[in-house]
Every structure is written in structure tokens, then in C-alpha cells.
C-alpha atoms as a PDB file:
ATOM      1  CA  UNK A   1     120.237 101.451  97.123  1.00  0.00           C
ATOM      2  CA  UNK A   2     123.452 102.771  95.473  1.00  0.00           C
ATOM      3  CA  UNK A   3     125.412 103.020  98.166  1.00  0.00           C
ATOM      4  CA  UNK A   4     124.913  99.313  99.467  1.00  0.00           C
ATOM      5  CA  UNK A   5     124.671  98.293  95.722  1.00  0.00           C
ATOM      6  CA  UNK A   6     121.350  96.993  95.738  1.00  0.00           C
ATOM      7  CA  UNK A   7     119.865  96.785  91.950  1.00  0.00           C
ATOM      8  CA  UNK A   8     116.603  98.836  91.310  1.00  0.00           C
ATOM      9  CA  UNK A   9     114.501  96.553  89.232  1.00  0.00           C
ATOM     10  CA  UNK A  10     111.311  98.774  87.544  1.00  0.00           C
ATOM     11  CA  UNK A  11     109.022  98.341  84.312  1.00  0.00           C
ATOM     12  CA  UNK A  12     109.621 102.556  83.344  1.00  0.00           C
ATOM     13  CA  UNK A  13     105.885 103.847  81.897  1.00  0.00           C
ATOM     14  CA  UNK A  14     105.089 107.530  82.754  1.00  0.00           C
ATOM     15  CA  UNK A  15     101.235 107.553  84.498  1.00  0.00           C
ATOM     16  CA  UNK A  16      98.785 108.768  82.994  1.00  0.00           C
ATOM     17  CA  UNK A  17      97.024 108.569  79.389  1.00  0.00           C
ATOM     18  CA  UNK A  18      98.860 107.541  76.278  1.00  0.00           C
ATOM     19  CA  UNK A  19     101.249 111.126  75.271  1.00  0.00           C
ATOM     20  CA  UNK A  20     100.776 112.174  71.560  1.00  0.00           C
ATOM     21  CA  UNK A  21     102.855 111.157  68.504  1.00  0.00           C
ATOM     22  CA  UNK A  22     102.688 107.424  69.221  1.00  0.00           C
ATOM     23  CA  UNK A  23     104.805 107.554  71.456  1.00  0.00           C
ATOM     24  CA  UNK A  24     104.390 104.742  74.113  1.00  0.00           C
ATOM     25  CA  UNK A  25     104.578 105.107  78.409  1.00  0.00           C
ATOM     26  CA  UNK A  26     107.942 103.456  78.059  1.00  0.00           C
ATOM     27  CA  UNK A  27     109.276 105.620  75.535  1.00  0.00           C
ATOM     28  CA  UNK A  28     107.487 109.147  77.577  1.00  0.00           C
ATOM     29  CA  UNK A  29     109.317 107.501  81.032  1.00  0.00           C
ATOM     30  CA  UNK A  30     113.081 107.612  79.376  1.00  0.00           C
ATOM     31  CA  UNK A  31     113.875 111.002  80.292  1.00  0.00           C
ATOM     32  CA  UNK A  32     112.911 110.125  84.072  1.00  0.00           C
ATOM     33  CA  UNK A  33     115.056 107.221  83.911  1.00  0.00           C
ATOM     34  CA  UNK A  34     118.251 109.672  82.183  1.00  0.00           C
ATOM     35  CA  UNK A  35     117.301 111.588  85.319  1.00  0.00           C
ATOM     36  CA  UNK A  36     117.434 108.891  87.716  1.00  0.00           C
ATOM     37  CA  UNK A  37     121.000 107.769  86.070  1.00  0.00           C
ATOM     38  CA  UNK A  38     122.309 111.297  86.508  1.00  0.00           C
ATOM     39  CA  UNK A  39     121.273 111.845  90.528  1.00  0.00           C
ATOM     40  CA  UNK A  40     122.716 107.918  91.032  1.00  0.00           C
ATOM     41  CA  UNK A  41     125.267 107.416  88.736  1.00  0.00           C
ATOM     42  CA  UNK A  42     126.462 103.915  90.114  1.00  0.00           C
ATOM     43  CA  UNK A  43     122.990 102.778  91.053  1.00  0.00           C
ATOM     44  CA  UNK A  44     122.610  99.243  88.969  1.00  0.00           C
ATOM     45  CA  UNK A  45     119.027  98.638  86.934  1.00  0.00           C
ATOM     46  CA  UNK A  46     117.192  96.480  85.357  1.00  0.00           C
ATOM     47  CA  UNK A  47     114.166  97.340  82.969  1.00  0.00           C
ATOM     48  CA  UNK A  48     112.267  94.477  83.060  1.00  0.00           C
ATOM     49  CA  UNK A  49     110.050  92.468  80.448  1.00  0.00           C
ATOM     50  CA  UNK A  50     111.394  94.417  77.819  1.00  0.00           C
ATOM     51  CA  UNK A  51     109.112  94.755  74.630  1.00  0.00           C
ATOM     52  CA  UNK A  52     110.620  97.115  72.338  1.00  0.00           C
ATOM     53  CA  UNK A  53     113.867  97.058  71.051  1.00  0.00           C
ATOM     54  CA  UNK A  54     114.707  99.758  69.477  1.00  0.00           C
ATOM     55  CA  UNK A  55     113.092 101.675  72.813  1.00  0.00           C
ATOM     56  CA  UNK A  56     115.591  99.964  75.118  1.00  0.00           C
ATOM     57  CA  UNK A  57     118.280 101.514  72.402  1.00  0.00           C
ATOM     58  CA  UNK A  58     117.006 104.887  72.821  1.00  0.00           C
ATOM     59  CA  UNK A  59     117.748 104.425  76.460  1.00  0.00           C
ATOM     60  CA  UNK A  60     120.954 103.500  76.214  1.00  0.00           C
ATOM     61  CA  UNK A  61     121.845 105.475  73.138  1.00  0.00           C
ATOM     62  CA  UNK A  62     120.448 108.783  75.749  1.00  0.00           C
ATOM     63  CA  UNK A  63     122.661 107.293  78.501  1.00  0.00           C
ATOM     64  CA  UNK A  64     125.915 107.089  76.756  1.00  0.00           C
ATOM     65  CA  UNK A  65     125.575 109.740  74.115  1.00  0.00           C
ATOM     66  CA  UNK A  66     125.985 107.715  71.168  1.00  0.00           C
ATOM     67  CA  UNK A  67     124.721 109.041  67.952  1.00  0.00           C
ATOM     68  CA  UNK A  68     123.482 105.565  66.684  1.00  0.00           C
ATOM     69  CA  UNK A  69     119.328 105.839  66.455  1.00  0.00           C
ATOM     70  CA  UNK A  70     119.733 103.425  62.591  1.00  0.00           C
ATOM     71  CA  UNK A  71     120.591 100.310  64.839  1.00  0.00           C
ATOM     72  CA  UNK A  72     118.017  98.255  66.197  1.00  0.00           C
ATOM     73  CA  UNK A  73     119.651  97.277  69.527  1.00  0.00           C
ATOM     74  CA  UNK A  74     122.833  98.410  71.553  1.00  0.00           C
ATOM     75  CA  UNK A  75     126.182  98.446  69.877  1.00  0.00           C
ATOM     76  CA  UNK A  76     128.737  95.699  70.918  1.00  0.00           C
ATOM     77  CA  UNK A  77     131.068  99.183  71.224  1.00  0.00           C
ATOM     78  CA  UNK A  78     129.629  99.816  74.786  1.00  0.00           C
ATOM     79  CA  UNK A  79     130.302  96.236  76.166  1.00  0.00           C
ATOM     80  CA  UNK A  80     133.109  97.481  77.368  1.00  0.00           C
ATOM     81  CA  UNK A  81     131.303 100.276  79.963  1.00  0.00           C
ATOM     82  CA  UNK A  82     130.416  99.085  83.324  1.00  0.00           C
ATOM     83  CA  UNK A  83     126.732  97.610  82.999  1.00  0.00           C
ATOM     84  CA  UNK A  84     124.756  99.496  85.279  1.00  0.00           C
ATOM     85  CA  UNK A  85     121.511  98.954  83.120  1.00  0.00           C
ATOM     86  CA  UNK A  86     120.459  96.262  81.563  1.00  0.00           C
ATOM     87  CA  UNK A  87     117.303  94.524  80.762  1.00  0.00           C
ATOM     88  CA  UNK A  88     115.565  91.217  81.044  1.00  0.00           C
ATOM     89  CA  UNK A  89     113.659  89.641  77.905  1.00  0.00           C
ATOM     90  CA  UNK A  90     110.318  87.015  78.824  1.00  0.00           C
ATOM     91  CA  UNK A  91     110.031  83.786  77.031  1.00  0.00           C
ATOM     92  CA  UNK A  92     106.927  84.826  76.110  1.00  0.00           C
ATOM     93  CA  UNK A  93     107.729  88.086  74.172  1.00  0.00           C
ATOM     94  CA  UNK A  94     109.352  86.032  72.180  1.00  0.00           C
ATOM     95  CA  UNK A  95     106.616  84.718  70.609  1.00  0.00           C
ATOM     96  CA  UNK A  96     103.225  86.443  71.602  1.00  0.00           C
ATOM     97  CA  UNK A  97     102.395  89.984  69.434  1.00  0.00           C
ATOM     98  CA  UNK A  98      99.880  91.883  70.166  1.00  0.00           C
ATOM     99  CA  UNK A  99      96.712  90.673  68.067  1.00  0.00           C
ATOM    100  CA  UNK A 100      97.625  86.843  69.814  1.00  0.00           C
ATOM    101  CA  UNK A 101      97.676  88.509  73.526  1.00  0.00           C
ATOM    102  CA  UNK A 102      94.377  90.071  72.909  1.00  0.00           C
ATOM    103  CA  UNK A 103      92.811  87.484  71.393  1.00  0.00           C
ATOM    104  CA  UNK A 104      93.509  84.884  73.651  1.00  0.00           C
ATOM    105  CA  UNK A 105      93.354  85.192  77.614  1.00  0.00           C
ATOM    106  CA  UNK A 106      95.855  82.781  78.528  1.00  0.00           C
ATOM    107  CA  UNK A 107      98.311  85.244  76.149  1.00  0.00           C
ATOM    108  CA  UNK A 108      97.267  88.074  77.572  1.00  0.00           C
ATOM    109  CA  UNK A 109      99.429  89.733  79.806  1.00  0.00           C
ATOM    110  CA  UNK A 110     101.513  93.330  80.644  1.00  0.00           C
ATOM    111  CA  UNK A 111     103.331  94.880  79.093  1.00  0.00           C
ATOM    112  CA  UNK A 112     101.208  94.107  76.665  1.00  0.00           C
ATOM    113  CA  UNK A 113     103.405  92.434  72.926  1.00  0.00           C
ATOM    114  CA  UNK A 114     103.638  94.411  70.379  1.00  0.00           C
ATOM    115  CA  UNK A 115     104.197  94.149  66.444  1.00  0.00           C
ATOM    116  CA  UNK A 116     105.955  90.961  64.860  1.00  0.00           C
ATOM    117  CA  UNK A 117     108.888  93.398  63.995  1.00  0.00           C
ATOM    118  CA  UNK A 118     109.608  94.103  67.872  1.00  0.00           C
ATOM    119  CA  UNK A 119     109.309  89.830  68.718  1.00  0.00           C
ATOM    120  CA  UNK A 120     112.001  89.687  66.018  1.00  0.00           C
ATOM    121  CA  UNK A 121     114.061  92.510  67.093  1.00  0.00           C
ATOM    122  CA  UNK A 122     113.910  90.558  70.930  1.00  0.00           C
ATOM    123  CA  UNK A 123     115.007  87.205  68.974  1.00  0.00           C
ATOM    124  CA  UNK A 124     117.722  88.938  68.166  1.00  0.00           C
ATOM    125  CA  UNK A 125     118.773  90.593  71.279  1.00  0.00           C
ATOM    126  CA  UNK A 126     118.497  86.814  72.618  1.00  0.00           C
ATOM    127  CA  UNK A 127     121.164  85.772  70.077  1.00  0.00           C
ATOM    128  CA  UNK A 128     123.425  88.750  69.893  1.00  0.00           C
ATOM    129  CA  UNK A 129     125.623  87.424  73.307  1.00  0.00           C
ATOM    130  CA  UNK A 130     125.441  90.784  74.439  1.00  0.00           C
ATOM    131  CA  UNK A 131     124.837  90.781  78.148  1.00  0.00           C
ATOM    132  CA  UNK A 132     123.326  93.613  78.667  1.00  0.00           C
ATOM    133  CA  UNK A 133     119.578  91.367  77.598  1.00  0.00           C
ATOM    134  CA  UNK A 134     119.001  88.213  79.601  1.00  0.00           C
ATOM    135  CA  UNK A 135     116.278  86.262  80.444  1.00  0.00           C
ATOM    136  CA  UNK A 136     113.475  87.313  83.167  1.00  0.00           C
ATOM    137  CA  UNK A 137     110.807  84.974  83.572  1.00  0.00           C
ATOM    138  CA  UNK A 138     107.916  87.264  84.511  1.00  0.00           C
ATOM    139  CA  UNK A 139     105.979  84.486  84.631  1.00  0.00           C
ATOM    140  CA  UNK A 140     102.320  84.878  86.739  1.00  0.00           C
ATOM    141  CA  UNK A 141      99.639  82.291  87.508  1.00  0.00           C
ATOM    142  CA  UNK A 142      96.222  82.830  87.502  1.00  0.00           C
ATOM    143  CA  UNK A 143      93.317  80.600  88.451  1.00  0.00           C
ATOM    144  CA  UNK A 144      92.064  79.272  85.107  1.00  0.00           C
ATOM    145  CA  UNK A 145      88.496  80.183  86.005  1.00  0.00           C
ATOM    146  CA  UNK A 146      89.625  83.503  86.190  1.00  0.00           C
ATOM    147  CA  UNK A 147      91.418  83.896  83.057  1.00  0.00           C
ATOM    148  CA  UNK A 148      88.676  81.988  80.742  1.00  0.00           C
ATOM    149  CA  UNK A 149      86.034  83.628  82.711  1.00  0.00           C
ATOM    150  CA  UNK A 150      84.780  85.582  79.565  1.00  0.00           C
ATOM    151  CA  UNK A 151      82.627  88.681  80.018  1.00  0.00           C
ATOM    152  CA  UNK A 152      85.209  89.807  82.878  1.00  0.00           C
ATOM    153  CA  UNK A 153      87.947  91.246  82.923  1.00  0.00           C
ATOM    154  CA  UNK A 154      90.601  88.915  81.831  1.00  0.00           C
ATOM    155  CA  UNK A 155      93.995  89.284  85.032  1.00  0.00           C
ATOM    156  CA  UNK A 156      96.992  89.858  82.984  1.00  0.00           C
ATOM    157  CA  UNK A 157      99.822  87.764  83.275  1.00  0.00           C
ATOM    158  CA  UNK A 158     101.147  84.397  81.375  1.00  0.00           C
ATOM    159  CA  UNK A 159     102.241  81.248  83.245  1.00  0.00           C
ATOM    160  CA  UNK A 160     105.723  79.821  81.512  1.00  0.00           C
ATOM    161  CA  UNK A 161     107.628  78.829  84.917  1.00  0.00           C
ATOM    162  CA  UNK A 162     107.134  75.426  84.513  1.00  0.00           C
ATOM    163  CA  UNK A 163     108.816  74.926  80.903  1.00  0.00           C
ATOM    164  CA  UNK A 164     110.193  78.151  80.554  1.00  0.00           C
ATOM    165  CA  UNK A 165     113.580  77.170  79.376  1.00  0.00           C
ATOM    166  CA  UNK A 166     111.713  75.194  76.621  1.00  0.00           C
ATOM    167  CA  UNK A 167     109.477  77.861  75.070  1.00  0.00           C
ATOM    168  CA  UNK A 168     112.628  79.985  74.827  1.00  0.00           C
ATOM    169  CA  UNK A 169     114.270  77.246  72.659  1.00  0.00           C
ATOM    170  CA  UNK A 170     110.704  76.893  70.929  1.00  0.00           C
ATOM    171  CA  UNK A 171     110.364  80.730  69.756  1.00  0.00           C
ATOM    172  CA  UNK A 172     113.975  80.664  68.614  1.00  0.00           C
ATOM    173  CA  UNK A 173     113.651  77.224  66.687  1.00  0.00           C
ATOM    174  CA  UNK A 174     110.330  78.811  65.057  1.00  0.00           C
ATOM    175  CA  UNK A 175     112.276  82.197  64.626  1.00  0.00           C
ATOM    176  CA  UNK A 176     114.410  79.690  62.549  1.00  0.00           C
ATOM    177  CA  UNK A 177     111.908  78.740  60.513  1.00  0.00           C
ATOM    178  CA  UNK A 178     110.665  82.314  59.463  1.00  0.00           C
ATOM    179  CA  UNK A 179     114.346  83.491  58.413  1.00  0.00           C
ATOM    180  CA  UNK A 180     114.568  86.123  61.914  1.00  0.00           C
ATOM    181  CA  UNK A 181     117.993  84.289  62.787  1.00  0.00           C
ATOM    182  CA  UNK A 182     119.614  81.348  61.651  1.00  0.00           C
ATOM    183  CA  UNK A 183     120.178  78.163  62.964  1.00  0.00           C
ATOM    184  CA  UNK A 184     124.099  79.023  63.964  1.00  0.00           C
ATOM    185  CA  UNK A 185     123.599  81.934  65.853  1.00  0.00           C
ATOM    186  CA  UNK A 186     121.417  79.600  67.919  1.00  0.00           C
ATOM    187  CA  UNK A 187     124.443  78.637  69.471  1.00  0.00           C
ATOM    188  CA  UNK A 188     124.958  76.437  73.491  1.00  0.00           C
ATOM    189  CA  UNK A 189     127.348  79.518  74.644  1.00  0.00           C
ATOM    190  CA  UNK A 190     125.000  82.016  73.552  1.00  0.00           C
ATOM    191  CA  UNK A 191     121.938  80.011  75.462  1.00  0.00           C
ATOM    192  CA  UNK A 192     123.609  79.526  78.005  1.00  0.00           C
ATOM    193  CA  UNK A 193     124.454  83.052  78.892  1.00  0.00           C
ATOM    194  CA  UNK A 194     120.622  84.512  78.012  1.00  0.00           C
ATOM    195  CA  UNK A 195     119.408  81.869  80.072  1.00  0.00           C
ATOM    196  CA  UNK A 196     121.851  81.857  83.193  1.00  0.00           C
ATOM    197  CA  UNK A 197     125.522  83.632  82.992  1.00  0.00           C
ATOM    198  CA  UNK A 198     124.888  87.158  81.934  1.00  0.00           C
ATOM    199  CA  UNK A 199     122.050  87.478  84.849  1.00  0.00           C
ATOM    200  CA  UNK A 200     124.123  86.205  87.481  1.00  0.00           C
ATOM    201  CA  UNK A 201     127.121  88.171  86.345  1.00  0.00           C
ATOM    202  CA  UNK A 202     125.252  91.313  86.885  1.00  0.00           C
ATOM    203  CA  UNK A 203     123.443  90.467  90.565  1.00  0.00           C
ATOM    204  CA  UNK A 204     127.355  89.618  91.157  1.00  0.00           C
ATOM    205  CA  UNK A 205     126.111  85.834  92.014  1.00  0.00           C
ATOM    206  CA  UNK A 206     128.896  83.675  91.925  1.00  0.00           C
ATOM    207  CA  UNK A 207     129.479  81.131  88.785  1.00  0.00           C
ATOM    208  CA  UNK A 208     127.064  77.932  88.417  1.00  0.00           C
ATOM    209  CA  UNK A 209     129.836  75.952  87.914  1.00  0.00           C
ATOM    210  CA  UNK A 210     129.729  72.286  89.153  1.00  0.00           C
ATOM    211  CA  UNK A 211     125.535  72.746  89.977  1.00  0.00           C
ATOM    212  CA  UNK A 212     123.302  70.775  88.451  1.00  0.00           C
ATOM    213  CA  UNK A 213     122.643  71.406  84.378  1.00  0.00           C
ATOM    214  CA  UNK A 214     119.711  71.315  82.134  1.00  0.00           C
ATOM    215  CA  UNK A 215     119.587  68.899  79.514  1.00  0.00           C
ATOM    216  CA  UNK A 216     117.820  69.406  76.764  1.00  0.00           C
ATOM    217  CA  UNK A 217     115.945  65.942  74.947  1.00  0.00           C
ATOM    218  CA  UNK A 218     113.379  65.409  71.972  1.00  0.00           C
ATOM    219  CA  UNK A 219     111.111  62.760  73.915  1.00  0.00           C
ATOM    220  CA  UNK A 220     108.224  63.839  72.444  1.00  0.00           C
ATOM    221  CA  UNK A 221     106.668  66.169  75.305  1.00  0.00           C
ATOM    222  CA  UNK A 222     104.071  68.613  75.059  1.00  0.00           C
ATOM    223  CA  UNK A 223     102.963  71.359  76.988  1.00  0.00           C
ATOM    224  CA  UNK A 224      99.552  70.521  78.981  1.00  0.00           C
ATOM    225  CA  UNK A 225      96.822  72.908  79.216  1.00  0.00           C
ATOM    226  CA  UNK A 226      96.897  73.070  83.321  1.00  0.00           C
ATOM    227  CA  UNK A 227      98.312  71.992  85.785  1.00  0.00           C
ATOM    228  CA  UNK A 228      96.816  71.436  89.334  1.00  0.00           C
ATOM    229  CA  UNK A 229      97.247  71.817  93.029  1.00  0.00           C
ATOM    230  CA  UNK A 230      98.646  69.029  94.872  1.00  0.00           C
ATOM    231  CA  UNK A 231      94.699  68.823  96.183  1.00  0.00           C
ATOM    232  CA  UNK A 232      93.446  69.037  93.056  1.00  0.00           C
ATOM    233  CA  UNK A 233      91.762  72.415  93.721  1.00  0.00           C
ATOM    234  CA  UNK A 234      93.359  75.178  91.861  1.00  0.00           C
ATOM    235  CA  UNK A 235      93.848  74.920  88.545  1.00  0.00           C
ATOM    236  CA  UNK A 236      96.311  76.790  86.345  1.00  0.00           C
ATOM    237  CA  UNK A 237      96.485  77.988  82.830  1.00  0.00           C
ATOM    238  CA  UNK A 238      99.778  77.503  80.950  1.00  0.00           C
ATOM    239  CA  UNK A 239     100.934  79.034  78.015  1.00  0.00           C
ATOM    240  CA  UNK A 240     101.242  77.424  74.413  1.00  0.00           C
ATOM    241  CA  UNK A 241      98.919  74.504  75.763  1.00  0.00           C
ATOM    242  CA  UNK A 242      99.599  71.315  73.353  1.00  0.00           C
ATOM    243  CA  UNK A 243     103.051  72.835  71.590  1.00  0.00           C
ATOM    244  CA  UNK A 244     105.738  70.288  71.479  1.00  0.00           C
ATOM    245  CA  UNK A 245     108.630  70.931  73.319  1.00  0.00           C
ATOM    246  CA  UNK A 246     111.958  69.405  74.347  1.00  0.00           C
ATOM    247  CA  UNK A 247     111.902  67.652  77.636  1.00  0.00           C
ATOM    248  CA  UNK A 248     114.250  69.560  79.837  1.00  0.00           C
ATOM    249  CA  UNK A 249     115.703  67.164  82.912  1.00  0.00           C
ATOM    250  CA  UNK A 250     118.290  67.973  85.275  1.00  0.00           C
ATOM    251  CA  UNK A 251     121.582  66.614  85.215  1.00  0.00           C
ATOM    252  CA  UNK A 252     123.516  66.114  88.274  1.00  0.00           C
ATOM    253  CA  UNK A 253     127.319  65.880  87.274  1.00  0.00           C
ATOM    254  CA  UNK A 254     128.968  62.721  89.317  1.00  0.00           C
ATOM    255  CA  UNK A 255     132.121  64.518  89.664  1.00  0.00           C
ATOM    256  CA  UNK A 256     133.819  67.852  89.422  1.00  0.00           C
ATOM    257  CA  UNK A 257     133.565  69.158  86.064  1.00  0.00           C
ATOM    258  CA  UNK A 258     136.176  68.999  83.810  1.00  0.00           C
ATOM    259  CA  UNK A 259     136.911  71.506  81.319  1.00  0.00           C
ATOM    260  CA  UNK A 260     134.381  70.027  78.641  1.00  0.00           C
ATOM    261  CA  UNK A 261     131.541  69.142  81.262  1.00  0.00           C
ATOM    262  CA  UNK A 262     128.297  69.195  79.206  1.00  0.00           C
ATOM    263  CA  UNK A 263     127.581  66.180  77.383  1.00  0.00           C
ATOM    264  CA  UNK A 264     126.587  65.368  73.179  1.00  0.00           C
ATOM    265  CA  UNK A 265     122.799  64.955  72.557  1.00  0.00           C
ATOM    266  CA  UNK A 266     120.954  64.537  69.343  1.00  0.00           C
ATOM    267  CA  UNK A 267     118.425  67.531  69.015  1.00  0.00           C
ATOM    268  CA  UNK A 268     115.456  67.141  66.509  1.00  0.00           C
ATOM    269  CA  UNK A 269     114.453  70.063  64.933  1.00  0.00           C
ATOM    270  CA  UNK A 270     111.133  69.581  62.251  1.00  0.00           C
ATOM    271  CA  UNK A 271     113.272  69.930  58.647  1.00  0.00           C
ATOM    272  CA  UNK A 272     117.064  68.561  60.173  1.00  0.00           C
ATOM    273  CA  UNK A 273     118.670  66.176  62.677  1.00  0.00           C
ATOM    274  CA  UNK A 274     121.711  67.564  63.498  1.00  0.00           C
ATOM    275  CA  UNK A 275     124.108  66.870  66.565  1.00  0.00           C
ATOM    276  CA  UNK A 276     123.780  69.590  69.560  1.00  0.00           C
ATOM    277  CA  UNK A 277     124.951  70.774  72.834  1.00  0.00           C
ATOM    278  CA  UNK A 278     123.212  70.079  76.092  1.00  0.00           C
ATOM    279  CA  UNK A 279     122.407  73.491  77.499  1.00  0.00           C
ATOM    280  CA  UNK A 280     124.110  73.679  80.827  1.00  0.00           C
ATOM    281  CA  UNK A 281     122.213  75.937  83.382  1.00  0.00           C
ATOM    282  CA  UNK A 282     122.218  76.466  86.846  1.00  0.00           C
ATOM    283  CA  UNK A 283     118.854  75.016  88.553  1.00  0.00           C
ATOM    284  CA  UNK A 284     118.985  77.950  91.453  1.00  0.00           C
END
């Protein structure tokens, strides 16, 4: 894989039962990972659906030898290394936590949330514009029948794919509203790179520019609790059933775009009205 550049894309948790000390799988599988870095020093990663923030630190704090364990997530100082690691955030570790993923088997799902602290600590990650996080769907269907079915055991995974760009916008406008981050580091650059730049950047994808864009609209949507089969027989689960959410069409520029491409919308949020960006992404 290093040699033709392919990128190793794993979820690290040493086997086994839980290790001592509270320390997670995740945590117990970082040395493995240093060791993987050290045999294949140009061989690209991704950690995927990353829950902890201050574990993905560790990793890159072992990697680079950087004597910064007080800070919550990497330092903008290593920006400037090549990225060969980097990890992918879910929509819906933004705003599941553990006690709501057990409690609820449409929330549940692996790896499993955690604590409110660590859902902030990824809000913040999403807002930092460092592009070493971006956004990794993660997203997996399951027959509703089999995730309400009650005295079995529940099939982890959450469904998001078909408003995921929405309930990323939905836990940071709510992250708002507790005090996490505030409403200007919510910002259409920063968005836009979580959501689309920073990931192609690093699969070395060329740019989105001139594809179709996502435009984001108050129209009063909500999220449904399921959505069908085109035969009507399987039935799927989605997450956040009932939460109101923008309405997310594409837009398919007319013409070459210019150097200011994305059009002026009015965005709603519950306490202000204020004027926004449309958040241009790339539909592929």
C-alpha cells in the first residue's frame, strides 16, 4: 500500500477485554499504530469515526514527538508536516454521547459516543480548519424491525446518509446554543473544508470546482422517521427522526464559476436572522 500510495483506512482498538487504568481499545492500539508508522513511514492513514479527542492527540503528539499532552487537539504548529494521518469525524458524534446511544437503538452504534466533554472537543476539531479532521459519514442502515426489535440484540450502526450534511450544521448550530463554539467560528470556508476540501485534498482527488454545490435553505424540513424501498418493503430507521433541519438542494452553476461563485441566502437560526453563505460542496 505505501509504495503505490494507497491510504490504509482502520478504526485502531487492540482485541481483547478492556486493559486496566481506563484506558480504552483505542488508546491500548496507539503504540501498534507508532509501530505501523515506523515500518511504513510514507504509508497515508486515516483513523476513522473518531470519538476522542484528546486520544487522536496522543497519537499524533507520539508520532511527532511533541511535548504538548495540556491541548485538547493537534497544534496548528504541525500543519505544516506532510499529512500522512489524519482522521474522519461522523455527523453523528457530534451530537450522540453515550447515555443517548444506549438508550435509544436508532443511536446506537460503534464506536460507541462517549462523554459530552469528548462531543465538544469533536465540535471543535470541526471548527478549528485544521485538515487533518474531516468529515466521514460512517453512516449504516439497518432494517427498522431489526433495530426496534427489543429483547434482541440491537445491530449497531446509525443511518445519517440521507441528510448528513444537515445534522452536521444541526449539532454545530445546537453547539451554539450551549456556548461549545460560537456562532463565527461557524464559518462557509471552514464548512466547506470539513465537509468536502480537506478529504479530497488528502485522497489527492482533484478540486470540486465548477461541480454542482449544496445549498443550504430554512424551508421548514424535518427529518422523517424512515424511509422506504422503492417497493415499499424495507424500511429504514433514520437518525434524529422529527428534528428540523435546513433543506439542502443542489445547485447546478449555469456557467463557469467566477471567483465569487456561491450565492447570498438568508439562514434562520432559533434566537437570530442573520445573512449567510451557501455552503458549496461537491455532490461526488
Amino acid at each position: 500500500m505505501e509504495h503505490f500510495d494507497l491510504v490504509l483506512n482502520l478504526h485502531g482498538e487492540m482485541p481483547g477485554s478492556l486493559p486496566g487504568g481506563g484506558m480504552s481499545l483505542e488508546e491500548a492500539f496507539l503504540p501498534e499504530l507508532k509501530r505501523l508508522h515506523e515500518k511504513f513511514p510514507r504509508l497515508r492513514c486515516v483513523l476513522e469515526a473518531s470519538r476522542f479527542l484528546l486520544l487522536t492527540a496522543q497519537y499524533y503528539l507520539i508520532l511527532y514527538s511533541i511535548a504538548l499532552l495540556q491541548l485538547l487537539w493537534m497544534p496548528y504548529g504541525i500543519v505544516a508536516h506532510q499529512l500522512l494521518s489524519v482522521a474522519t469525524i461522523t455527523a453523528h458524534h457530534l451530537y450522540l454521547t453515550r447515555e443517548i446511544s444506549e438508550a435509544d437503538p436508532l443511536a446506537f452504534c460503534k464506536p460507541i459516543p462517549q462523554t459530552p466533554s469528548d462531543r465538544d472537543a469533536l465540535i471543535k476539531a470541526v471548527c478549528s480548519g485544521d485538515p487533518k479532521f474531516f468529515f466521514g459519514s460512517d453512516s449504516a442502515p439497518h432494517p427498522l424491525t431489526a433495530k426496534m426489535q427489543g429483547h434482541r440484540t440491537v445491530p449497531a450502526g446509525v443511518f445519517t446518509t440521507p441528510f448528513a450534511t444537515q445534522l452536521v450544521t444541526l449539532a454545530l448550530q445546537e453547539a451554539i446554543e450551549r456556548g461549545v463554539i460560537s456562532e463565527n467560528e461557524v464559518t462557509h470556508e471552514r464548512l466547506e473544508q470539513f465537509l468536502s476540501r480537506y478529504g479530497r485534498r488528502f485522497y489527492k482527488l482533484p478540486a470540486a470546482e465548477g461541480s454542482p454545490k449544496i445549498v443550504l435553505e430554512r424551508k421548514g424540513e424535518t427529518i422523517p422517521t424512515s424511509i422506504r424501498s422503492a417497493d415499499g418493503i424495507l424500511e429504514i430507521g433514520l437518525s434524529r427522526p422529527t428534528a428540523s433541519v435546513f433543506s439542502a438542494p443542489h445547485l447546478h452553476p449555469a456557467a463557469p464559476p467566477t471567483a465569487d461563485p456561491l450565492p447570498t441566502l438568508t439562514t434562520a437560526h432559533p434566537h437570530t436572522t442573520r445573512e449567510g453563505r451557501a455552503t458549496g460542496l461537491s455532490s461526488g
